[in-house]
PDB file of N, CA and C in Angstrom:
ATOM      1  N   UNK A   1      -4.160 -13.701 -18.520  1.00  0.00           N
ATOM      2  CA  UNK A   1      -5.262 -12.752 -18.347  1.00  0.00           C
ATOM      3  C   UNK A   1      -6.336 -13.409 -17.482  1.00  0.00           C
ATOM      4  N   UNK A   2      -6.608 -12.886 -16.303  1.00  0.00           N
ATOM      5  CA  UNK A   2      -7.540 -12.987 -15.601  1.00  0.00           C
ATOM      6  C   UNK A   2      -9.429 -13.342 -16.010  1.00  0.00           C
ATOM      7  N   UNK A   3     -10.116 -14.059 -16.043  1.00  0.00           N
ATOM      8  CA  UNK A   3     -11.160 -13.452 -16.207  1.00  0.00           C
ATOM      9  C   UNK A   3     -12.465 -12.492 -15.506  1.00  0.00           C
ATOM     10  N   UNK A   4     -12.931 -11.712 -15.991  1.00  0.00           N
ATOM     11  CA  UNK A   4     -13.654 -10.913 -14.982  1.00  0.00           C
ATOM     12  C   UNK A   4     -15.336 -11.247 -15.293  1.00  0.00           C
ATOM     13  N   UNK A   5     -15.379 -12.416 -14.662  1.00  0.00           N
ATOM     14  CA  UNK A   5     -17.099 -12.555 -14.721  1.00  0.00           C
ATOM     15  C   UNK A   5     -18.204 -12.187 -13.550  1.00  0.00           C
ATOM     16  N   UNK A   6     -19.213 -12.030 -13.886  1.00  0.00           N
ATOM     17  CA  UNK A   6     -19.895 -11.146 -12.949  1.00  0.00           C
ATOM     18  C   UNK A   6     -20.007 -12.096 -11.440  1.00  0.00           C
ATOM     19  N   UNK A   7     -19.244 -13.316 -11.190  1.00  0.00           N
ATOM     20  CA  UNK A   7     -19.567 -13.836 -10.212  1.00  0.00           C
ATOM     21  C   UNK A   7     -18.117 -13.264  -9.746  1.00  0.00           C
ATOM     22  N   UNK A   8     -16.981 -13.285 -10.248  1.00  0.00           N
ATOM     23  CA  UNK A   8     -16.059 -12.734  -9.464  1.00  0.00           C
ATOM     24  C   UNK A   8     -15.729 -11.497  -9.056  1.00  0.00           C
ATOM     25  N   UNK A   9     -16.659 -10.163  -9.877  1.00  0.00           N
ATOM     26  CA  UNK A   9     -16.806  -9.249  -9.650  1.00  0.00           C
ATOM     27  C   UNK A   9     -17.415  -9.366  -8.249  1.00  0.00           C
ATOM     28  N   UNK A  10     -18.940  -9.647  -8.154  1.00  0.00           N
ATOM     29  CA  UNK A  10     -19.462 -10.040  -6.638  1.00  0.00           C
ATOM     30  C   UNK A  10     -18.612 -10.220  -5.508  1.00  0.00           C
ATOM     31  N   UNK A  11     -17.786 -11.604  -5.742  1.00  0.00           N
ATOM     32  CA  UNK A  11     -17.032 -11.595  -4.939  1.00  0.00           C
ATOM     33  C   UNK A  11     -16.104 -10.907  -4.014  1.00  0.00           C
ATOM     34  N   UNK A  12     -15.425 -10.094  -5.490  1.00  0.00           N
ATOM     35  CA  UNK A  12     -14.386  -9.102  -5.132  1.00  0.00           C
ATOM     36  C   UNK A  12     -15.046  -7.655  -3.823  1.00  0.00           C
ATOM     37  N   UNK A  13     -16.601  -7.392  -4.616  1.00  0.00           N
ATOM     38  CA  UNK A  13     -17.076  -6.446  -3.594  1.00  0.00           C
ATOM     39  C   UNK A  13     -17.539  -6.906  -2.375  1.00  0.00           C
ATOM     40  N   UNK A  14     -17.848  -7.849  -2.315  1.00  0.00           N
ATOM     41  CA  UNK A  14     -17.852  -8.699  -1.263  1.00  0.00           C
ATOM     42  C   UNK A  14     -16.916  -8.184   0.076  1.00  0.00           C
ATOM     43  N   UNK A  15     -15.854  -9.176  -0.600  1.00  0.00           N
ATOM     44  CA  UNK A  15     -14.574  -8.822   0.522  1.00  0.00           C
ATOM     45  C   UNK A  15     -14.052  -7.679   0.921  1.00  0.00           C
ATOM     46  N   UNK A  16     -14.367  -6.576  -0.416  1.00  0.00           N
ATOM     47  CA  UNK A  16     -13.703  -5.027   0.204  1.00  0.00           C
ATOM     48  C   UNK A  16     -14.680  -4.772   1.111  1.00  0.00           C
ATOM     49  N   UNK A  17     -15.940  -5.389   1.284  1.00  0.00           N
ATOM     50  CA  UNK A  17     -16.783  -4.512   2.087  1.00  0.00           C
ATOM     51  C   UNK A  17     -16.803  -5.759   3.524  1.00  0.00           C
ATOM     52  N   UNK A  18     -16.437  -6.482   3.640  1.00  0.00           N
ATOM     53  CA  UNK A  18     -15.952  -7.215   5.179  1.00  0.00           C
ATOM     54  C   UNK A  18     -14.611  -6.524   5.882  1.00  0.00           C
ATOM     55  N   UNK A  19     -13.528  -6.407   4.715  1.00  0.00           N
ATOM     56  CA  UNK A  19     -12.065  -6.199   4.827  1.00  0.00           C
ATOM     57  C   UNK A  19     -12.412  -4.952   6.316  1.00  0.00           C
ATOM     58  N   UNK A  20     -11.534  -4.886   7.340  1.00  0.00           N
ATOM     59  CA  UNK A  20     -11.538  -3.907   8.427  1.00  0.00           C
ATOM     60  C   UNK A  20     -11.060  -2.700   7.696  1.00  0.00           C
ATOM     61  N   UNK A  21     -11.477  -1.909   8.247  1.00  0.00           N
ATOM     62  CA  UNK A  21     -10.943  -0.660   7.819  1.00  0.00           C
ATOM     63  C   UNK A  21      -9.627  -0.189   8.393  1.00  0.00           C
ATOM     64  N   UNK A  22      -8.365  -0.117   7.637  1.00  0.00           N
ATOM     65  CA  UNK A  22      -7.032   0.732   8.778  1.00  0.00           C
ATOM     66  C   UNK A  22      -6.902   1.674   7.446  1.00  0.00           C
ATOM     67  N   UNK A  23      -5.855   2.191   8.633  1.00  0.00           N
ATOM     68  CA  UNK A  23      -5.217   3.388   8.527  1.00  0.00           C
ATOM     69  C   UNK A  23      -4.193   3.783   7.302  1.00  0.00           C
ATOM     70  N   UNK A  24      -3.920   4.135   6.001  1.00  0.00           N
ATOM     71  CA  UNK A  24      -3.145   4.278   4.894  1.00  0.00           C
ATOM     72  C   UNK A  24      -1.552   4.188   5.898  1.00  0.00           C
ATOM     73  N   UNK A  25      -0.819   3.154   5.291  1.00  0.00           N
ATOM     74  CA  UNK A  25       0.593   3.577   5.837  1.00  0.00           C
ATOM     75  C   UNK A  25       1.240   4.365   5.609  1.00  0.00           C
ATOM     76  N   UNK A  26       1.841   5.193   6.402  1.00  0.00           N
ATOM     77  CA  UNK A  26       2.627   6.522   6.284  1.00  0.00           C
ATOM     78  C   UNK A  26       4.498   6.644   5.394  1.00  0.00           C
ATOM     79  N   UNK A  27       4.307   5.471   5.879  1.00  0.00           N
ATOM     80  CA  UNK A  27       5.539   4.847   4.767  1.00  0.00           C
ATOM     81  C   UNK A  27       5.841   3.626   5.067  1.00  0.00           C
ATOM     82  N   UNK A  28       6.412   3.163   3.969  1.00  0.00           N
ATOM     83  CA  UNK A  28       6.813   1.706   3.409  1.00  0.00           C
ATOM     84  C   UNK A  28       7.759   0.732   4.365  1.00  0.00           C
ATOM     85  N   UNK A  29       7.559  -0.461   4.405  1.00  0.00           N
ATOM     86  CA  UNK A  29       8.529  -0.756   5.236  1.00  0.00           C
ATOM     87  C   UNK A  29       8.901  -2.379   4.836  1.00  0.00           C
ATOM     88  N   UNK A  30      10.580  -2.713   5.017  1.00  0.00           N
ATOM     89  CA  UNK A  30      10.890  -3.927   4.427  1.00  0.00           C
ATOM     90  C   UNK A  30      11.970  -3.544   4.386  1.00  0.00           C
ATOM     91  N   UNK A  31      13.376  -4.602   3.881  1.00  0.00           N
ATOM     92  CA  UNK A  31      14.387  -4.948   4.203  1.00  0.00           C
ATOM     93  C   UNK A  31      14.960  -5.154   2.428  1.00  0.00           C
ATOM     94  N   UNK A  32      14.328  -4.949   1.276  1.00  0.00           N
ATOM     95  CA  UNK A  32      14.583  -5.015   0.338  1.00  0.00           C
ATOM     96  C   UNK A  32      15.553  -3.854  -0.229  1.00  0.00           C
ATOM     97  N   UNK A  33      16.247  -3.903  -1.244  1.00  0.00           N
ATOM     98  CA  UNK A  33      16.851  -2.709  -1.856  1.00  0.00           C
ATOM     99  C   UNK A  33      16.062  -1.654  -2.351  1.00  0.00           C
ATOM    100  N   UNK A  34      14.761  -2.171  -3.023  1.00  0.00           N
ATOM    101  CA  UNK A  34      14.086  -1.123  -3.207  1.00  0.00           C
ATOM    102  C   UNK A  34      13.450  -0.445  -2.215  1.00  0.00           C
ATOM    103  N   UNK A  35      12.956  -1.397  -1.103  1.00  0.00           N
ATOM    104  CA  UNK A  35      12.437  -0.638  -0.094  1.00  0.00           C
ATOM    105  C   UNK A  35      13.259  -0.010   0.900  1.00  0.00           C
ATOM    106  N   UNK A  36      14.895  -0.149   1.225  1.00  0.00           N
ATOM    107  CA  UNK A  36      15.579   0.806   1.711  1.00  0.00           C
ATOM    108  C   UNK A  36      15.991   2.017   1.105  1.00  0.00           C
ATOM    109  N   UNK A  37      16.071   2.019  -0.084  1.00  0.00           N
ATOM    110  CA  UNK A  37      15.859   3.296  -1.122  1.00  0.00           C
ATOM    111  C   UNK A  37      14.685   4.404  -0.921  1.00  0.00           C
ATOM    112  N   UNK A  38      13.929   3.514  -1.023  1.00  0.00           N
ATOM    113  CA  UNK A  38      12.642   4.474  -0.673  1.00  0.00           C
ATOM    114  C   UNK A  38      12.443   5.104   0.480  1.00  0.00           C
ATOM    115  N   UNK A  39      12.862   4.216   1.845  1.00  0.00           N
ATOM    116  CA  UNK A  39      12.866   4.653   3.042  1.00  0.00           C
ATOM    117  C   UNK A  39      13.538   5.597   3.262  1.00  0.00           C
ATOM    118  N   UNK A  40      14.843   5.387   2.743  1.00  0.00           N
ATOM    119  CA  UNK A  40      16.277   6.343   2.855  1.00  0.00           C
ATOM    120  C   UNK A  40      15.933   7.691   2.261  1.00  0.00           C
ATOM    121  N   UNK A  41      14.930   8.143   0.725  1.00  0.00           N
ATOM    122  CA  UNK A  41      14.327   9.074   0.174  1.00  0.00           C
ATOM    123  C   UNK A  41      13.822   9.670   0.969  1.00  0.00           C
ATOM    124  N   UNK A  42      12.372   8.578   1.509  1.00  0.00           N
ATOM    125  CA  UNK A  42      11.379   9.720   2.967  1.00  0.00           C
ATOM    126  C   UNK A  42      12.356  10.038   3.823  1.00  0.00           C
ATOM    127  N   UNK A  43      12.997   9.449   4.362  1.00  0.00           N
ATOM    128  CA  UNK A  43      13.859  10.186   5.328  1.00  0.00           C
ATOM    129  C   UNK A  43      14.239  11.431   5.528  1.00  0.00           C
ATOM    130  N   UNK A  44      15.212  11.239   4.258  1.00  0.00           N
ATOM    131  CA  UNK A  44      15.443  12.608   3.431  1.00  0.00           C
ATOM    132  C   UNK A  44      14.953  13.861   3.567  1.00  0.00           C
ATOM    133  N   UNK A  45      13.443  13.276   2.849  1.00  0.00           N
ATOM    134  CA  UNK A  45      12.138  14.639   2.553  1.00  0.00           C
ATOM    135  C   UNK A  45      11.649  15.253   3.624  1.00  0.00           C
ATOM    136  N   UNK A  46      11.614  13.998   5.072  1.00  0.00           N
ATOM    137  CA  UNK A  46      11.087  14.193   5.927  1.00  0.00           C
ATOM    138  C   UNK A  46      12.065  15.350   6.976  1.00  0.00           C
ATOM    139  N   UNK A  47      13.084  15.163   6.587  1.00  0.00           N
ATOM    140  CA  UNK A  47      14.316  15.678   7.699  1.00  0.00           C
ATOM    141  C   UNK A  47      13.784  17.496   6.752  1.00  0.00           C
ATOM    142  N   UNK A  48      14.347  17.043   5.497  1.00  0.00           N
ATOM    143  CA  UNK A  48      14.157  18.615   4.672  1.00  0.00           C
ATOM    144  C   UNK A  48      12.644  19.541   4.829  1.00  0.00           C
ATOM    145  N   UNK A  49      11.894  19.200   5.257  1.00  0.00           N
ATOM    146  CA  UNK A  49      10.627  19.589   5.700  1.00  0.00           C
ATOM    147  C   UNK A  49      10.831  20.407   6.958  1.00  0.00           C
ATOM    148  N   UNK A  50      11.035  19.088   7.549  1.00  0.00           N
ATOM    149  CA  UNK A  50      11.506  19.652   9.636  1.00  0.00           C
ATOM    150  C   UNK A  50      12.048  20.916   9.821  1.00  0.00           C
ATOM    151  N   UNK A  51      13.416  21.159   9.148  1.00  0.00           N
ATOM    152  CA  UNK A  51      14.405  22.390   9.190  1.00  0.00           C
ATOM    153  C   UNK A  51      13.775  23.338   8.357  1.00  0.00           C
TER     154      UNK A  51
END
């Protein structure tokens, strides 16, 4: 268990508010089993949408 003291809280807002701002990824990407599963799913959804 982590601890959450008010200096690491600080911290934490700290960095979200330097961090650059991008763009939400539109989908997942990686070479894993779970993540070709998932890819292979959007695919899927994405093709069944199109038509």
């Amino acid at each position: 268990m982590t601890a959450r003291t008010a200096r690491k809280v600080e911290i934490q807002k700290k960095k979200r508010r330097r961090a650059v701002p991008r763009k939400a990824v539109s989908r997942i990407q990686g070479n894993t089993a779970g993540a070709r599963r998932r890819l292979k799913k959007a695919a899927g959804l994405a093709r069944g949408r199109k038509a």
